[in-house]
Protein backbone atom coordinates (compact mmCIF):
# COMPACT_ATOMS: atom_id res chain seq x y z
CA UNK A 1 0.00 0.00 0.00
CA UNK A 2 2.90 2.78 0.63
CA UNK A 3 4.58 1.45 -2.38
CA UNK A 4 1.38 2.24 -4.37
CA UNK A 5 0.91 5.75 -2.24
CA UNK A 6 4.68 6.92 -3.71
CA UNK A 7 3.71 5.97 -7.33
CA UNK A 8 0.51 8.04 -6.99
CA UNK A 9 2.44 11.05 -5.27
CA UNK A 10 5.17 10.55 -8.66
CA UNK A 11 2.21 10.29 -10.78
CA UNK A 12 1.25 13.95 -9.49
CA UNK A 13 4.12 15.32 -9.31
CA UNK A 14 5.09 14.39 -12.75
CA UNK A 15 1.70 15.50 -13.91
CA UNK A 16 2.09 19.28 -11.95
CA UNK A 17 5.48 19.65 -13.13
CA UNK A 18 4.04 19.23 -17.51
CA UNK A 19 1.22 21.17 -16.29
CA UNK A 20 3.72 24.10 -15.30
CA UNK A 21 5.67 23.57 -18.15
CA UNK A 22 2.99 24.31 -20.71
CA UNK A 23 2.07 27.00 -18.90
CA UNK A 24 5.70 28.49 -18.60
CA UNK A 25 6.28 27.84 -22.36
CA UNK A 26 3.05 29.03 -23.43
CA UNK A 27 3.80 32.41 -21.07
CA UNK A 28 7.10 32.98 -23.04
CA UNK A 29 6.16 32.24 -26.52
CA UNK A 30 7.35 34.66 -28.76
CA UNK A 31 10.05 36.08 -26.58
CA UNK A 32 7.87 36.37 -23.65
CA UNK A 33 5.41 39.31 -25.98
CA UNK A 34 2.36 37.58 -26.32
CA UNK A 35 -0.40 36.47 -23.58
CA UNK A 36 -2.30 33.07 -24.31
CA UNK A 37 -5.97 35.48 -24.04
CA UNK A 38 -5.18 38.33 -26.75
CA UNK A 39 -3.27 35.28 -29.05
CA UNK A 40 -7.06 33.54 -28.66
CA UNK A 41 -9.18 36.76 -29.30
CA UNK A 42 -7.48 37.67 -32.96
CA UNK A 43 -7.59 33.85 -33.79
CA UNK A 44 -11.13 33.42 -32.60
CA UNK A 45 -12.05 36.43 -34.44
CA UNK A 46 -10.20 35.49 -37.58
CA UNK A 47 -11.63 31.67 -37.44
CA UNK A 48 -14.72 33.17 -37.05
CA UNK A 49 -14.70 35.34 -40.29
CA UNK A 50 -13.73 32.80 -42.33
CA UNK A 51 -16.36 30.34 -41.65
CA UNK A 52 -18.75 33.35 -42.41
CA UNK A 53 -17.11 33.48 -45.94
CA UNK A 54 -18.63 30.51 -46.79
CA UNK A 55 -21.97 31.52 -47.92
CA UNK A 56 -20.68 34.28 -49.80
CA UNK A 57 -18.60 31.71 -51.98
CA UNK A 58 -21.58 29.85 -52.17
CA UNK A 59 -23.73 32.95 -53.78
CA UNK A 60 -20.99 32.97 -56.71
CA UNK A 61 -22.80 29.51 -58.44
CA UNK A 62 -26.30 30.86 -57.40
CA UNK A 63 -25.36 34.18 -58.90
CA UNK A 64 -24.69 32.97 -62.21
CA UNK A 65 -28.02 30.99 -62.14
CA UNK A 66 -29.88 33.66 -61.37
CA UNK A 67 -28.25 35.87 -64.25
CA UNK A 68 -29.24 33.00 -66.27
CA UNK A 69 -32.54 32.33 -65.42
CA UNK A 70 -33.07 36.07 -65.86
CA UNK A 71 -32.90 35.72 -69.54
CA UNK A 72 -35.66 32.71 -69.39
CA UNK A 73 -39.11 34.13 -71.35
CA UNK A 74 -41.31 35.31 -69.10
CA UNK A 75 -44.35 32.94 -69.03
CA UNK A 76 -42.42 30.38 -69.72
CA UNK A 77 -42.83 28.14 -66.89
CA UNK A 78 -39.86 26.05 -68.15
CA UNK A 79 -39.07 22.81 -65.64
CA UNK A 80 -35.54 21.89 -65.49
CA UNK A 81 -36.10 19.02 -67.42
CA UNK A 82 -37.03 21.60 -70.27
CA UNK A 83 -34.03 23.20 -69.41
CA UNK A 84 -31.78 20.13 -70.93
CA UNK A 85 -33.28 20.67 -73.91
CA UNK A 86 -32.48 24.40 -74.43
CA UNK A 87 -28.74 24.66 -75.45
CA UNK A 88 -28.49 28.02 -74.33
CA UNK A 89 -29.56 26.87 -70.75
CA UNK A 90 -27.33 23.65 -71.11
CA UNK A 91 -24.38 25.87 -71.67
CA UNK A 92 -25.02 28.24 -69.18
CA UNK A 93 -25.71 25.41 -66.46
CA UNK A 94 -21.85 24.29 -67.43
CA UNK A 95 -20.67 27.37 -67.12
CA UNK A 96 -22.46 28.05 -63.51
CA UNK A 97 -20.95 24.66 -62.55
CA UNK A 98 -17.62 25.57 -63.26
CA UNK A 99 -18.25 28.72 -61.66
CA UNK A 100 -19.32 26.50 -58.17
CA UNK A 101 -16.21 24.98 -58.54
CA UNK A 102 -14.43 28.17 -57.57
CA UNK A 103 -16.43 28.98 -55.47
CA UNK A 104 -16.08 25.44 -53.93
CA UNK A 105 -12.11 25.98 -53.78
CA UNK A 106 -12.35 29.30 -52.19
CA UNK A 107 -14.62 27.97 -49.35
CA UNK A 108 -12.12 25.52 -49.09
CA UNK A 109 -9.38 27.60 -49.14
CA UNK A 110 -11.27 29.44 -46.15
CA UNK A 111 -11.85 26.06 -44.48
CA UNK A 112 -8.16 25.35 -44.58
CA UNK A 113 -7.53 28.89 -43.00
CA UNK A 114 -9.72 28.66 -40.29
CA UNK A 115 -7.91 25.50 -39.12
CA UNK A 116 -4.51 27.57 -39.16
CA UNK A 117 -5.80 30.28 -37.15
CA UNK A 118 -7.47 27.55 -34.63
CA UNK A 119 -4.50 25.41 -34.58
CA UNK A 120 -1.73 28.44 -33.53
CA UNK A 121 -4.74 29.67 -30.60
CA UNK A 122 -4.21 26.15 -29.82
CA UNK A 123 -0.55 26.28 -30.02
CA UNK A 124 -0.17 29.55 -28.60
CA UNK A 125 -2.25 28.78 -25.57
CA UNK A 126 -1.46 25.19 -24.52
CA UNK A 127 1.70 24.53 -26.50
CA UNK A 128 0.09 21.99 -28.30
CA UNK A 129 -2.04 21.47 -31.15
CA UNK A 130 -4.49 19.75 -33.10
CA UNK A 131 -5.96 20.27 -36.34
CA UNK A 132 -8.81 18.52 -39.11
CA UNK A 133 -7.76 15.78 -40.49
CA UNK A 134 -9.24 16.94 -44.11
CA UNK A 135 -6.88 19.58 -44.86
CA UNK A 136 -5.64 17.49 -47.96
CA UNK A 137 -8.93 17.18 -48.97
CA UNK A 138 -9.42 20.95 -49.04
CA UNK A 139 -6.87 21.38 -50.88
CA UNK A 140 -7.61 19.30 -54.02
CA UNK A 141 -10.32 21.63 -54.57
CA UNK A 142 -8.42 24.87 -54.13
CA UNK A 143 -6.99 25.06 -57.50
CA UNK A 144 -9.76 26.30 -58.91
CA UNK A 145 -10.08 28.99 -56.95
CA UNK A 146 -6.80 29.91 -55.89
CA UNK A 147 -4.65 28.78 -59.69
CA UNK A 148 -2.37 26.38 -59.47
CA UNK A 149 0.75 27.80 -59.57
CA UNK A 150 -0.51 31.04 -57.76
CA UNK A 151 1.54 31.72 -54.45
CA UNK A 152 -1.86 31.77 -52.53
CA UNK A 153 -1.99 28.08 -53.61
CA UNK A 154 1.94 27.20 -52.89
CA UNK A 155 1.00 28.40 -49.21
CA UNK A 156 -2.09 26.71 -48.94
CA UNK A 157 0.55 23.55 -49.48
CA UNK A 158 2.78 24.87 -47.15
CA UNK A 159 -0.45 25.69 -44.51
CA UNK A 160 -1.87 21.76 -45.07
CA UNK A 161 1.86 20.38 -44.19
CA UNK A 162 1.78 22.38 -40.81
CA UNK A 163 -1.16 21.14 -40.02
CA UNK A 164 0.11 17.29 -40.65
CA UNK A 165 2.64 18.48 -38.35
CA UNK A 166 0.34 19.86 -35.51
CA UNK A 167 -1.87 16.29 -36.05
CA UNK A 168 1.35 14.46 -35.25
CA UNK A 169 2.70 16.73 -32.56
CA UNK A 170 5.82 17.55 -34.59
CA UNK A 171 5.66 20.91 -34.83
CA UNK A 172 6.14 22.46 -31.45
CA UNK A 173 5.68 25.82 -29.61
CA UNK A 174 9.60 26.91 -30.24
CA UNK A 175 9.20 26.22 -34.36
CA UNK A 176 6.13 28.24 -34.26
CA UNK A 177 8.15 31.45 -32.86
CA UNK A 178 11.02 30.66 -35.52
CA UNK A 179 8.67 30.79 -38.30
CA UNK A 180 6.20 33.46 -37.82
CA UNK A 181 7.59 35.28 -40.78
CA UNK A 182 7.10 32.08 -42.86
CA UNK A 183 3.71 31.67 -41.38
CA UNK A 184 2.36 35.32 -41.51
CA UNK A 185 3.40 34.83 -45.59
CA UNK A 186 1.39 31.90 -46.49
CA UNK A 187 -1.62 33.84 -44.04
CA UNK A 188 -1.22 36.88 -46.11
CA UNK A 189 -0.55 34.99 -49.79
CA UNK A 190 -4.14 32.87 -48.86
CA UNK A 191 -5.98 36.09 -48.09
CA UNK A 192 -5.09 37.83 -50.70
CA UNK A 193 -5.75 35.15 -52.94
CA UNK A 194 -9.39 35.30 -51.57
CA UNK A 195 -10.02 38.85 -51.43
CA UNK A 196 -9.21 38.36 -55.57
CA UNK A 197 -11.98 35.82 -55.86
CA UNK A 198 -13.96 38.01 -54.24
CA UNK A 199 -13.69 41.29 -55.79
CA UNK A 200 -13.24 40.40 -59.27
CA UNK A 201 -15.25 36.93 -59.78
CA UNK A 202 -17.89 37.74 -57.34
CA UNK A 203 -18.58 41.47 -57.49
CA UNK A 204 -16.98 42.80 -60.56
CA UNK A 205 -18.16 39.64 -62.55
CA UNK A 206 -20.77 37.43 -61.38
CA UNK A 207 -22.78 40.44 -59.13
CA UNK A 208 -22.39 42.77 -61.54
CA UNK A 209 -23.83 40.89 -64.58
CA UNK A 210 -26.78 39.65 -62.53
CA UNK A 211 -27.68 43.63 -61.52
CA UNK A 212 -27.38 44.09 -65.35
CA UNK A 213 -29.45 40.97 -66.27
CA UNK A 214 -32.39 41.85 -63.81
CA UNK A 215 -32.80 45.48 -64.68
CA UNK A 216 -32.87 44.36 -68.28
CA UNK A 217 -35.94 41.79 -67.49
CA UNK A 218 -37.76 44.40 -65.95
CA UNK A 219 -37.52 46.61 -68.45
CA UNK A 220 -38.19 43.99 -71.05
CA UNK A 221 -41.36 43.52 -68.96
CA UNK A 222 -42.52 46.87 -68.44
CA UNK A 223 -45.11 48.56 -70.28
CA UNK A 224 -46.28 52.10 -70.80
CA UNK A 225 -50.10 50.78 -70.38
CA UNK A 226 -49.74 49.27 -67.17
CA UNK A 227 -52.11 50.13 -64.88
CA UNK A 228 -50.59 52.55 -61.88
CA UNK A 229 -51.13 49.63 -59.50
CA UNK A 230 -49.04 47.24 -62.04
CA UNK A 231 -46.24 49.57 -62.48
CA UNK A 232 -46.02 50.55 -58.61
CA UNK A 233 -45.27 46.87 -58.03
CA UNK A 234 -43.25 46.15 -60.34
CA UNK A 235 -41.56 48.89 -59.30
CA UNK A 236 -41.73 47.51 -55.44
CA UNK A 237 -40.37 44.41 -56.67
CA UNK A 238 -37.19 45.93 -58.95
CA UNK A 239 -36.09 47.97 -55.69
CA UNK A 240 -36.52 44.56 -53.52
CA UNK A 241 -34.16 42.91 -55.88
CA UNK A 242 -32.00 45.59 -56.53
CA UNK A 243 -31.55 46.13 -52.61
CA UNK A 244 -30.76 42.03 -52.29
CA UNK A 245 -27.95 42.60 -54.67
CA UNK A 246 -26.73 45.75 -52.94
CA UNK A 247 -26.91 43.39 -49.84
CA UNK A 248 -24.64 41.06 -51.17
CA UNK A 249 -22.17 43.12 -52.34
CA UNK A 250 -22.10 45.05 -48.97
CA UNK A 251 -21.22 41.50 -47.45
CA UNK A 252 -18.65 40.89 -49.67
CA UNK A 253 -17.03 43.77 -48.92
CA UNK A 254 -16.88 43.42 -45.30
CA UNK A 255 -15.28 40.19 -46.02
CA UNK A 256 -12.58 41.86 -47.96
CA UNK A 257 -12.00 44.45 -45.61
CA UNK A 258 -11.90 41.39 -42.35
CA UNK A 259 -9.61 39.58 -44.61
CA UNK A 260 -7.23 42.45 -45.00
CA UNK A 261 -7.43 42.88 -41.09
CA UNK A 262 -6.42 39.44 -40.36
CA UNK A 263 -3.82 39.13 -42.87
CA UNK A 264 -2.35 42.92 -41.43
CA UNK A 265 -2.65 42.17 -37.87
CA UNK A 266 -1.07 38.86 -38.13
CA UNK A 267 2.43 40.28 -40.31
CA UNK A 268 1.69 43.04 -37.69
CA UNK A 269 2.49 40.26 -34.65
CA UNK A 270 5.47 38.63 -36.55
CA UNK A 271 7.17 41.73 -37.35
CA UNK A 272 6.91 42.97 -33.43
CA UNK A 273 6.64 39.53 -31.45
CA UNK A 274 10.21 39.61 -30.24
CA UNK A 275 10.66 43.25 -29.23
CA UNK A 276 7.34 43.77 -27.23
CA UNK A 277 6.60 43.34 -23.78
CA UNK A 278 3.59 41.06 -22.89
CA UNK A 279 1.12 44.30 -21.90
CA UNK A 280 2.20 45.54 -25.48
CA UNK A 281 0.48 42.75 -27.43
CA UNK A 282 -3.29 43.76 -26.65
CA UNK A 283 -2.58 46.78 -27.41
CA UNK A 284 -1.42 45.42 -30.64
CA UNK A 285 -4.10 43.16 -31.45
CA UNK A 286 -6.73 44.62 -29.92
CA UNK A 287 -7.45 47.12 -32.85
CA UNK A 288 -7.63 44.04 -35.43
CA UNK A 289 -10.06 42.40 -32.93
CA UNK A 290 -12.28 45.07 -32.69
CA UNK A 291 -12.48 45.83 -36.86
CA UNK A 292 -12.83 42.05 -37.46
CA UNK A 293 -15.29 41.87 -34.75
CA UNK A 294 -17.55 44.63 -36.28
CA UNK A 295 -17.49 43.21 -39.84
CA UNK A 296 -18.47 39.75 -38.87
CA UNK A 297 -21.98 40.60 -38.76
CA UNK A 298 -21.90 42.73 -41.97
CA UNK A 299 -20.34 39.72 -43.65
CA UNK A 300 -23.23 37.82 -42.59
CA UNK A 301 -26.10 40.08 -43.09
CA UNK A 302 -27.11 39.45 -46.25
CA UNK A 303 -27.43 35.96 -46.01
């Protein structure tokens, strides 16, 4: 019985003294700068932002079909079966698919990104991390979003092998410090990479022709004989659609401007980590937080 009372008190002991360790490491990462709680708040924040991208990558495929179906004859009542018959629809079903497909790889690309940020809180806080295990997965699909020989795409490779890493506890607190500017790079190459999808597939492309599509149907459909009642609401219902685009684009925007805060307050953290003091770093972050923070429900707002 006292032999098994000393292995319990080792047991402890052994147990309390990893416990501290974590927390000592943890408390000096990055040159003793950073505190585990302000490390958490920008990650949280940026995880957070990029799981509200999805639906917005989503809209780019429903986009296009709505452009499309704006050009369908009014009256028509055609059923998708219909649709297979009509070459014009058939190609412009193909080309919305393709279109999904980037949008697919952009999510992905997102997905990917969200892990990373969750992953280094991890990291950062405990001094160990884990991480999905479909980051390769992801990144089959990000291609097509990304290119595949862009340097948002070369990162995303380099972003999916740090994960592995995390998954097999090779990559530890100390590598993390030594390759913040390596890190902050592939953080900044992704986001950029998005905010491109965004801005000129999404709203300079996709939104852009279905605003031109719809106002075309409705004037196609109006008519100088309409009864006052008949042009008031169709009227009513141009402004309702109008405004949902408007919407849209507003969210996309927000999500360019969060992306551009997480990619500059990250390089903002690697470029200072090892000169400030730990009551520095909220002061640092902190103003990243709060923008990213603010634009989270804007991204989300319209849908």
């Amino acid at each position: 019985m006292e032999i098994l009372d000393q292995e319990i008190m080792t047991l402890i002991r052994n147990r309390t003294r990893v416990v501290l360790i974590v927390v000592t490491i943890s408390a000096l990462l990055f040159a003793g700068c950073t505190t585990p709680d302000a490390v958490s708040k920008f990650c949280a924040s940026a995880a957070t932002t990029l799981a509200s991208a999805k639906p917005v990558f989503a809209d780019m495929k429903a986009s296009c079909m709505r452009a499309a179906d704006s050009r369908e004859a009014i009256g028509a009542f055609t059923a998708a079966a219909d649709d297979k018959k009509n070459p014009t629809m058939v190609d412009a079903v193909a080309s919305c698919n393709d279109i999904g497909k980037q949008g697919d790889g952009a999510a992905a690309a997102a997905a990917i990104l969200s892990d990373y940020f969750s992953a280094i809180n991890a990291l950062a806080s405990f001094g160990t991390a884990k991480a999905g295990t479909d980051a390769g997965a992801l990144a089959t699909k990000t291609g097509a979003a990304l290119g595949a020989n862009s340097a948002a795409q070369t990162a995303i490779g380099s972003i999916v092998g740090d994960l592995a890493s995390f998954l097999t506890s090779a990559y530890q607190l100390k590598k993390l410090e030594g390759d913040l500017t390596r890190v902050s790079k592939n953080i900044s190459d992704v986001s950029d990479g998005l905010v491109k999808v965004i801005q000129n597939n999404y709203l300079d492309q996709l939104l852009a022709d279905e605003e031109q599509k719809t106002a075309v149907r409705y004037r196609e459909f109006y008519r100088s004989d309409f009864s006052p009642e008949a042009k008031v609401m169709l009227d009513d219902r141009w402004r309702a659609d109008e405004a949902a685009i408007q919407a849209k684009r507003a969210s996309a925007q927000s999500l360019i401007s969060a992306l551009q805060a997480l990619s500059k307050g990250f390089a903002n953290l690697a470029s200072n980590a090892h000169s400030l003091k730990a009551a520095d770093l909220p002061g640092l972050l902190g103003p990243y937080v709060a923008q990213i923070q603010a634009l989270i429900p804007q991204i989300q707002k319209a849908f």
